[in-house]
PDB file of N, CA and C in Angstrom:
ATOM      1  N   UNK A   1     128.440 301.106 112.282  1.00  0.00           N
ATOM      2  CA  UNK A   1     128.940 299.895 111.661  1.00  0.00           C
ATOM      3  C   UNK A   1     130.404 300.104 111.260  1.00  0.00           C
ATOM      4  N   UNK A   2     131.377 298.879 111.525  1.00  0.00           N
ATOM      5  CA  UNK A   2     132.631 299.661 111.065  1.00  0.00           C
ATOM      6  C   UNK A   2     133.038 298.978 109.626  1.00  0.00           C
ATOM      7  N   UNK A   3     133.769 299.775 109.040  1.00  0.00           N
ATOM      8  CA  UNK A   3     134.555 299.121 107.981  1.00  0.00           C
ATOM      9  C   UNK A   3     135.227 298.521 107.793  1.00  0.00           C
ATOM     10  N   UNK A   4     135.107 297.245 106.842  1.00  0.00           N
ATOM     11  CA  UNK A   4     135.286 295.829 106.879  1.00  0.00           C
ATOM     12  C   UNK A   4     136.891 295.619 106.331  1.00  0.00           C
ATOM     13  N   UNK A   5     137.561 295.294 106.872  1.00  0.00           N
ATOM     14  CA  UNK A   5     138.991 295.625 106.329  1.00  0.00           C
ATOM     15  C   UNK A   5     139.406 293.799 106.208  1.00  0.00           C
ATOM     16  N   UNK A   6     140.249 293.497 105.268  1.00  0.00           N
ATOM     17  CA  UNK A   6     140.938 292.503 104.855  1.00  0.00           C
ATOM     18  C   UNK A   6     142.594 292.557 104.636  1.00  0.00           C
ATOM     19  N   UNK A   7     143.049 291.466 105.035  1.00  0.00           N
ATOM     20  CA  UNK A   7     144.458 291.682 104.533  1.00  0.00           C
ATOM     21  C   UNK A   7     144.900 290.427 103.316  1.00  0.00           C
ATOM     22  N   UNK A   8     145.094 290.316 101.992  1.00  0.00           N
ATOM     23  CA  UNK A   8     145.179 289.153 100.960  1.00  0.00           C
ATOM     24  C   UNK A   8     146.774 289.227 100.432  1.00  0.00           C
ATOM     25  N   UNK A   9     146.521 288.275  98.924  1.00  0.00           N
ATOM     26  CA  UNK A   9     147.748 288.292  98.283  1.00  0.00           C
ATOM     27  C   UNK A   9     147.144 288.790  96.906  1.00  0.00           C
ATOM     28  N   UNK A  10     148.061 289.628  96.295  1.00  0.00           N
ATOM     29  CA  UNK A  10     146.984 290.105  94.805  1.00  0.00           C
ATOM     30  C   UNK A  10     147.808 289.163  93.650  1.00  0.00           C
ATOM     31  N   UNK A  11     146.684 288.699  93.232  1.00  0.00           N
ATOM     32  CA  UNK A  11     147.086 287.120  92.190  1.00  0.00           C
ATOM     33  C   UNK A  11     147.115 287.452  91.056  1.00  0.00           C
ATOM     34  N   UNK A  12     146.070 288.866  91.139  1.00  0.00           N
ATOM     35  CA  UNK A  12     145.976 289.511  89.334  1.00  0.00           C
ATOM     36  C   UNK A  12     146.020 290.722  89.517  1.00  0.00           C
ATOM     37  N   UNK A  13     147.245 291.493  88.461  1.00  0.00           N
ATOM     38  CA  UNK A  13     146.670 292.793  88.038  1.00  0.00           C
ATOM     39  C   UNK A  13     146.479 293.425  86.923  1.00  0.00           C
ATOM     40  N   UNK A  14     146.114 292.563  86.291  1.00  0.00           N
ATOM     41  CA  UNK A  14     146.005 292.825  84.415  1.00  0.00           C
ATOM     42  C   UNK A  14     145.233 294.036  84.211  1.00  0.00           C
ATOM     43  N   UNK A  15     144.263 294.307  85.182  1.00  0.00           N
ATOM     44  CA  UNK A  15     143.018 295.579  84.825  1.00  0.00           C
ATOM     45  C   UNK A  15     144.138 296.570  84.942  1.00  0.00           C
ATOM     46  N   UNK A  16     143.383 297.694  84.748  1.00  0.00           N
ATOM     47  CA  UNK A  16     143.488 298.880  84.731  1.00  0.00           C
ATOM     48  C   UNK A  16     143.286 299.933  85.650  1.00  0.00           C
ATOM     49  N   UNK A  17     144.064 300.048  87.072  1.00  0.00           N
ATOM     50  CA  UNK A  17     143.419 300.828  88.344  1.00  0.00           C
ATOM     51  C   UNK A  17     142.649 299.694  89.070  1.00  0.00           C
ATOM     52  N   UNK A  18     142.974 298.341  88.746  1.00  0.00           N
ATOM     53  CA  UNK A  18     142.439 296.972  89.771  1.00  0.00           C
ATOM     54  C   UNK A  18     143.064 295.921  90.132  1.00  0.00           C
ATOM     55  N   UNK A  19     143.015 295.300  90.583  1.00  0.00           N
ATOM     56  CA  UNK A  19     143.830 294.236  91.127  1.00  0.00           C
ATOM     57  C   UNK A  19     142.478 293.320  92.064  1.00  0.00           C
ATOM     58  N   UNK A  20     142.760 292.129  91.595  1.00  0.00           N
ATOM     59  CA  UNK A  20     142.469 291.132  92.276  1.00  0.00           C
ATOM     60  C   UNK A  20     143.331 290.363  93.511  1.00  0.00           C
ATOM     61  N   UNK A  21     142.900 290.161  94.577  1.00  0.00           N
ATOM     62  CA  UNK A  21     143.056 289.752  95.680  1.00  0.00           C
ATOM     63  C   UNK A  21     142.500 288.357  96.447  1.00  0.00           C
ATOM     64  N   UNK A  22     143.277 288.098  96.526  1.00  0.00           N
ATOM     65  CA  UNK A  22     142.858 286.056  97.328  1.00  0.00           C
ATOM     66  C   UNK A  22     143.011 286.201  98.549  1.00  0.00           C
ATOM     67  N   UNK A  23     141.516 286.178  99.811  1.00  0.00           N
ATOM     68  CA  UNK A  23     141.918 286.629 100.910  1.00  0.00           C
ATOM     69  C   UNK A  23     141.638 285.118 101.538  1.00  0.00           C
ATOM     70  N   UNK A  24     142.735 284.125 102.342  1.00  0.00           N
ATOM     71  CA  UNK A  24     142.422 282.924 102.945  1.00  0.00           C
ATOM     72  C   UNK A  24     141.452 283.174 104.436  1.00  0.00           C
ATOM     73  N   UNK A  25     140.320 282.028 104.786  1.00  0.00           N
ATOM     74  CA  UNK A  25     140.127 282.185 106.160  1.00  0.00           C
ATOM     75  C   UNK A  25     140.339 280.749 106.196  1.00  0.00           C
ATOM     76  N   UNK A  26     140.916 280.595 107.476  1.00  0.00           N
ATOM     77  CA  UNK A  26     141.018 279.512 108.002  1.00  0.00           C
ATOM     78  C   UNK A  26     140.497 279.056 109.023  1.00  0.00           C
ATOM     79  N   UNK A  27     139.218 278.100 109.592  1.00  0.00           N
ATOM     80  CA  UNK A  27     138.625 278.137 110.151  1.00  0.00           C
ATOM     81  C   UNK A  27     138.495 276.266 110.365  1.00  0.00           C
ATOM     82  N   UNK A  28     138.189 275.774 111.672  1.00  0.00           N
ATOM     83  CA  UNK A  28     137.854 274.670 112.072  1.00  0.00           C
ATOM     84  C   UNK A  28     136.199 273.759 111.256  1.00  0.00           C
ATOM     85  N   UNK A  29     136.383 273.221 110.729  1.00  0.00           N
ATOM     86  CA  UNK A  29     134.926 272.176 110.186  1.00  0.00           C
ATOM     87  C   UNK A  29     134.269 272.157 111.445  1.00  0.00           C
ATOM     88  N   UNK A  30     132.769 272.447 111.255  1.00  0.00           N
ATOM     89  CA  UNK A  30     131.996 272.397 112.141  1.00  0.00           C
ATOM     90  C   UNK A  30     131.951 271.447 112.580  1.00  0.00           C
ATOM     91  N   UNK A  31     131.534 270.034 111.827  1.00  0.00           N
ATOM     92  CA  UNK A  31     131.770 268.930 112.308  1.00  0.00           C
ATOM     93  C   UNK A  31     132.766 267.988 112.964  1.00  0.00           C
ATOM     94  N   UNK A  32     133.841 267.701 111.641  1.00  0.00           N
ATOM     95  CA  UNK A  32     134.661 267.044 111.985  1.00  0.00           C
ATOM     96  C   UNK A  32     136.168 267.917 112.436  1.00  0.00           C
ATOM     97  N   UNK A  33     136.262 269.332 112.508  1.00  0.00           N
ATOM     98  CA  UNK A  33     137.211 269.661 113.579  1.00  0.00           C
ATOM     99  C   UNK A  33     138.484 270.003 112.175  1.00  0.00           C
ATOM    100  N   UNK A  34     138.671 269.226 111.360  1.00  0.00           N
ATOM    101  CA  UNK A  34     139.836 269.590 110.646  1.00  0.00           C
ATOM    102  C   UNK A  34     139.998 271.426 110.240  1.00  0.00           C
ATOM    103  N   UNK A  35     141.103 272.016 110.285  1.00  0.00           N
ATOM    104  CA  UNK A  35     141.321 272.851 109.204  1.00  0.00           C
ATOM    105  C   UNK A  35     141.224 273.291 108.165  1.00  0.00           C
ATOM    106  N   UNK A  36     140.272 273.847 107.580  1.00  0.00           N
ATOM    107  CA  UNK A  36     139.776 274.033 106.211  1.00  0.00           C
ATOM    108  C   UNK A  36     140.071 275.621 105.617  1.00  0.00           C
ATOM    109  N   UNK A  37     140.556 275.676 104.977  1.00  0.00           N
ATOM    110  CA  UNK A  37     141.079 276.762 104.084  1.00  0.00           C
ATOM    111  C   UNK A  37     140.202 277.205 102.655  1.00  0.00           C
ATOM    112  N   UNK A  38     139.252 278.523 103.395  1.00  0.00           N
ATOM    113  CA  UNK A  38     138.666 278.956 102.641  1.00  0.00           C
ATOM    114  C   UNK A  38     139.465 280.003 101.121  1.00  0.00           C
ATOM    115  N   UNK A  39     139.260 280.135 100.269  1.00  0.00           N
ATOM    116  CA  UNK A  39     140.020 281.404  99.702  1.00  0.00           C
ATOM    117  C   UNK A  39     138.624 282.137  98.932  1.00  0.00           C
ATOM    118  N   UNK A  40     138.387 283.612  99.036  1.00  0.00           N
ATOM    119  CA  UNK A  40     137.611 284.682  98.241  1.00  0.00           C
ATOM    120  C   UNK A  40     138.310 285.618  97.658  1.00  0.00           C
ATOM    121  N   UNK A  41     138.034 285.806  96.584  1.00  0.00           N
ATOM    122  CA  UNK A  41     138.683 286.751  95.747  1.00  0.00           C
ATOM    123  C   UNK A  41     138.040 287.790  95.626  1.00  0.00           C
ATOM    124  N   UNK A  42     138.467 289.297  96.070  1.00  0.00           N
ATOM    125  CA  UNK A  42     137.773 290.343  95.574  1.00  0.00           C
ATOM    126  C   UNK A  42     138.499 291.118  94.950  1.00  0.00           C
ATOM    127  N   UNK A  43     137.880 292.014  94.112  1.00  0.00           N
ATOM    128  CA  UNK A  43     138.243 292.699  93.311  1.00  0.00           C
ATOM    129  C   UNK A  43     138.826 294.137  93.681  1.00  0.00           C
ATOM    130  N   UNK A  44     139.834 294.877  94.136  1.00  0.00           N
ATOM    131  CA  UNK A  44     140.115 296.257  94.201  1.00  0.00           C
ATOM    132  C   UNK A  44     140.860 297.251  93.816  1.00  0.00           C
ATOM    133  N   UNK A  45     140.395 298.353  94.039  1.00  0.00           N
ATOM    134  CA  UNK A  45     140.384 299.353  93.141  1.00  0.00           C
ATOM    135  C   UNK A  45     141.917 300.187  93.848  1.00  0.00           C
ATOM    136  N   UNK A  46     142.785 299.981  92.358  1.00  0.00           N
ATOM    137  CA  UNK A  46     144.386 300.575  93.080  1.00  0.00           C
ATOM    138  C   UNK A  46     144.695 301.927  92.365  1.00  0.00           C
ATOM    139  N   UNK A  47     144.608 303.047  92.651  1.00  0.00           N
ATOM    140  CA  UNK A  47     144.639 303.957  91.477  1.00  0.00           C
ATOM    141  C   UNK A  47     145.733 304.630  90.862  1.00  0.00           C
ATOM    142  N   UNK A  48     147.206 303.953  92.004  1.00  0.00           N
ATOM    143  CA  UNK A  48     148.195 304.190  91.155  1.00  0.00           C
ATOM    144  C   UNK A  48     148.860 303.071  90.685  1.00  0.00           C
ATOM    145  N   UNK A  49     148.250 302.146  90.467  1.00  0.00           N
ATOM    146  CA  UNK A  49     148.880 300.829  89.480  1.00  0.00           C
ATOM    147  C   UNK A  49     149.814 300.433  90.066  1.00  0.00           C
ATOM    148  N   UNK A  50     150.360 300.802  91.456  1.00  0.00           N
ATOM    149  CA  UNK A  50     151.529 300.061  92.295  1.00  0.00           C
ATOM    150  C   UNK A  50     151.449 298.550  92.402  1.00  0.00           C
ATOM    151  N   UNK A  51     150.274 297.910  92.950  1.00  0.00           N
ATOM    152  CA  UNK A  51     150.542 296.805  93.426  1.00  0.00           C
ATOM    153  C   UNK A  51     150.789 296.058  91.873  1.00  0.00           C
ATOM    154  N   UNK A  52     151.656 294.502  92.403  1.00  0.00           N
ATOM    155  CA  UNK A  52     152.335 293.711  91.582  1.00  0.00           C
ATOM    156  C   UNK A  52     151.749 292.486  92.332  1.00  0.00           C
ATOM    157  N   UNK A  53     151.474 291.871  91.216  1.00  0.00           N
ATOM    158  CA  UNK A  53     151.118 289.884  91.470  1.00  0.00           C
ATOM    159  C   UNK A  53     151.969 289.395  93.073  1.00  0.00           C
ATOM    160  N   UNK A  54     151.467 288.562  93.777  1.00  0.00           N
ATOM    161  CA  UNK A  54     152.593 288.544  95.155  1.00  0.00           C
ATOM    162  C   UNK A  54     152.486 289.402  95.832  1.00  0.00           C
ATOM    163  N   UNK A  55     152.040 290.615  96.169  1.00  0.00           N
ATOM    164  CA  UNK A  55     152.264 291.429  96.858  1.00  0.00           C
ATOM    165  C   UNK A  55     151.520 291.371  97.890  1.00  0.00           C
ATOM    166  N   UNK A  56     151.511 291.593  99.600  1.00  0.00           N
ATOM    167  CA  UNK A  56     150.580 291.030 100.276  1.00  0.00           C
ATOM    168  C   UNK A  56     150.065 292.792 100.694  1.00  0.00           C
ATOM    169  N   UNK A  57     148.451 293.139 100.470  1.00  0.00           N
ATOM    170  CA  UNK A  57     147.688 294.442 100.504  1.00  0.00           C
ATOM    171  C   UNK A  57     146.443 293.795 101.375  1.00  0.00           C
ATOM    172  N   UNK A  58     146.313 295.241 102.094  1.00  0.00           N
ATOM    173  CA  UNK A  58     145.128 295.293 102.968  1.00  0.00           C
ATOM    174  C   UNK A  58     144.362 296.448 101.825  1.00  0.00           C
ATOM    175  N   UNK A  59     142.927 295.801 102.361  1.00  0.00           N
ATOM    176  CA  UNK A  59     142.007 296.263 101.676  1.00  0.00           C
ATOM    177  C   UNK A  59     140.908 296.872 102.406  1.00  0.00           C
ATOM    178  N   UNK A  60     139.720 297.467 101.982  1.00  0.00           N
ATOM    179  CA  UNK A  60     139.124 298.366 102.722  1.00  0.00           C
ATOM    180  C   UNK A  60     137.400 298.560 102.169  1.00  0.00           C
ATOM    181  N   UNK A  61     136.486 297.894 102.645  1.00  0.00           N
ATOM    182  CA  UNK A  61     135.618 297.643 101.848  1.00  0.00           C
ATOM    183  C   UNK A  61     135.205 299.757 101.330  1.00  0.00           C
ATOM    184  N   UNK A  62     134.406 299.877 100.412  1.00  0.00           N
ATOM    185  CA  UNK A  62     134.025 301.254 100.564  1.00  0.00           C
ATOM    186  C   UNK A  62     133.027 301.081  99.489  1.00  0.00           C
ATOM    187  N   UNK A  63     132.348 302.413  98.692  1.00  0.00           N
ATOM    188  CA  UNK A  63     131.027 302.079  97.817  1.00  0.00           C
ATOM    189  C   UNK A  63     131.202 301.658  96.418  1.00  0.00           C
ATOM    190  N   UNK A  64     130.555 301.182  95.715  1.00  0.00           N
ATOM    191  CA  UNK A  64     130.440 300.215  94.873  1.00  0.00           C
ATOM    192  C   UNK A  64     131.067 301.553  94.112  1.00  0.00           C
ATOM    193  N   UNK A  65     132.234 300.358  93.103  1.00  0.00           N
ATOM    194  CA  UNK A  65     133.251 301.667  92.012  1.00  0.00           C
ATOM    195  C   UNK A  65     132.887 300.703  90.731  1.00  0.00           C
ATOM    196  N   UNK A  66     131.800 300.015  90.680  1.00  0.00           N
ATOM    197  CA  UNK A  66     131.720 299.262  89.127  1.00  0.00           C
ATOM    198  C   UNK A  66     130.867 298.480  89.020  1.00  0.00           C
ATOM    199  N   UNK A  67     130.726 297.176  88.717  1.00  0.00           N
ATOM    200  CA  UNK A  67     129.694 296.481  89.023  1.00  0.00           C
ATOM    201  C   UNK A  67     130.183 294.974  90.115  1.00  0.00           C
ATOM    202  N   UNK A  68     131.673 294.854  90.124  1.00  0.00           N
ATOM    203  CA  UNK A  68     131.777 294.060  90.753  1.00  0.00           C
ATOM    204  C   UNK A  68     132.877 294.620  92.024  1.00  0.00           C
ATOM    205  N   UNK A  69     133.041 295.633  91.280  1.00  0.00           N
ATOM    206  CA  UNK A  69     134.522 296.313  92.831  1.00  0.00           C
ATOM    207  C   UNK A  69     134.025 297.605  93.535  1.00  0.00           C
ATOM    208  N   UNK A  70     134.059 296.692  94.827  1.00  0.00           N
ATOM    209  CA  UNK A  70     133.319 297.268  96.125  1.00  0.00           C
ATOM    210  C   UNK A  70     134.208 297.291  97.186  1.00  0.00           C
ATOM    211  N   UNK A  71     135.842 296.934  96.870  1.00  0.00           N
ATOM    212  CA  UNK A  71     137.127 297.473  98.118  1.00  0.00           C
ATOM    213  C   UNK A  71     138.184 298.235  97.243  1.00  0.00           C
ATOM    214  N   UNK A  72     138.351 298.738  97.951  1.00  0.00           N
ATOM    215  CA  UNK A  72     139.787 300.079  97.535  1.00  0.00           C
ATOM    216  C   UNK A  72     141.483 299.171  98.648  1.00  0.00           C
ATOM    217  N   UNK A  73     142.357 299.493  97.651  1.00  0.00           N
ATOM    218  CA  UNK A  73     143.567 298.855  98.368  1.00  0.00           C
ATOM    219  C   UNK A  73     144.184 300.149  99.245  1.00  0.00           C
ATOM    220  N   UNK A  74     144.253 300.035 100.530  1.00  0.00           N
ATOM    221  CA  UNK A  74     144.683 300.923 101.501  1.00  0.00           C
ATOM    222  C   UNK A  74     146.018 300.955 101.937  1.00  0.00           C
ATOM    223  N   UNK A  75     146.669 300.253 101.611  1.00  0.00           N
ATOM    224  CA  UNK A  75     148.548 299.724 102.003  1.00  0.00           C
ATOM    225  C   UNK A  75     148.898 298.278 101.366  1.00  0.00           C
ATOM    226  N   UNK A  76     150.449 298.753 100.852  1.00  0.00           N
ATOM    227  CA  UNK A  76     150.931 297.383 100.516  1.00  0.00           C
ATOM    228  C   UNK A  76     151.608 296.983 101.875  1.00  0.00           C
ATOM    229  N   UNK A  77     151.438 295.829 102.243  1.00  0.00           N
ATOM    230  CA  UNK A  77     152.274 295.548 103.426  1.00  0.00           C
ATOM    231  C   UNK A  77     153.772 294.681 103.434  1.00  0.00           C
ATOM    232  N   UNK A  78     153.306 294.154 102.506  1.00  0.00           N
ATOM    233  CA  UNK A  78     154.992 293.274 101.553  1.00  0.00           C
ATOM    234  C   UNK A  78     154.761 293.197 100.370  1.00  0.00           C
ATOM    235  N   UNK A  79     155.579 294.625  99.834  1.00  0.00           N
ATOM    236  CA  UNK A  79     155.739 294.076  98.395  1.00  0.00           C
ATOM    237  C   UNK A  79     156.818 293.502  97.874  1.00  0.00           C
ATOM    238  N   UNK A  80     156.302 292.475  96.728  1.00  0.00           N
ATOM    239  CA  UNK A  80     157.318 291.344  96.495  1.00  0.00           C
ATOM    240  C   UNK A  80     158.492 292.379  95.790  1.00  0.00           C
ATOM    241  N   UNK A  81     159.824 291.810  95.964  1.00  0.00           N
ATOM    242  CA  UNK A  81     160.716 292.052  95.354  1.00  0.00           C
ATOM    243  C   UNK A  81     161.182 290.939  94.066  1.00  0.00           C
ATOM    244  N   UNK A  82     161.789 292.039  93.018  1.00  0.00           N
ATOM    245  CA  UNK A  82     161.867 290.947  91.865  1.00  0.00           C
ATOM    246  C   UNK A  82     163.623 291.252  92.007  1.00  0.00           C
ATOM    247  N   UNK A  83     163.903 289.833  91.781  1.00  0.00           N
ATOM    248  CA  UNK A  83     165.427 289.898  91.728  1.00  0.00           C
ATOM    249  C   UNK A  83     165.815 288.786  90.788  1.00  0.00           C
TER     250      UNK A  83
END
C-alpha cells in the first residue's frame, strides 16, 4: 500500500510542533458537471516549528501521533515571505 501524500496551505499554527493544513480537491459534480471545490483540513505534526500561516507544505500520512494527527509535514514547498 503506498503512502498517502498531500500537498496544502497551512492556515494555522498556533499548536505546538503542529500546524493545520487546508488541502483543496477539485473535482467535477457528478451530476451537473460544474467545478466544485472541496477543502479538508488535517492536522500535522512539524517538529521544528518552521512552517508559518501561507506557507504551501506537502504532507505525508504516517501513525497516529495524538488523537487527531495522523500526517507529519515532509517539505515546505513555498514558504511565504513576510515583507
Amino acid at each position: 500500500m503506498a503512502i498517502k501524500e498531500r500537498v496544502g496551505l497551512v492556515v494555522s499554527n498556533k499548536m505546538q510542533k503542529t500546524v493545520v493544513v487546508a488541502v483543496e480537491n477539485r473535482a467535477p459534480h457528478p451530476k451537473y458537471g460544474k467545478i466544485v471545490v472541496q477543502t479538508r483540513r488535517y492536522k500535522a505534526h512539524d517538529e521544528e516549528n518552521q512552517c508559518k500561516v501561507g506557507d504551501r507544505v506537502r504532507i505525508q500520512e504516517t501513525r497516529p501521533l495524538s488523537k487527531t494527527k495522523r500526517w507529519q509535514v515532509t517539505e515546505v514547498l513555498n514558504a511565504k515571505t513576510t515583507t
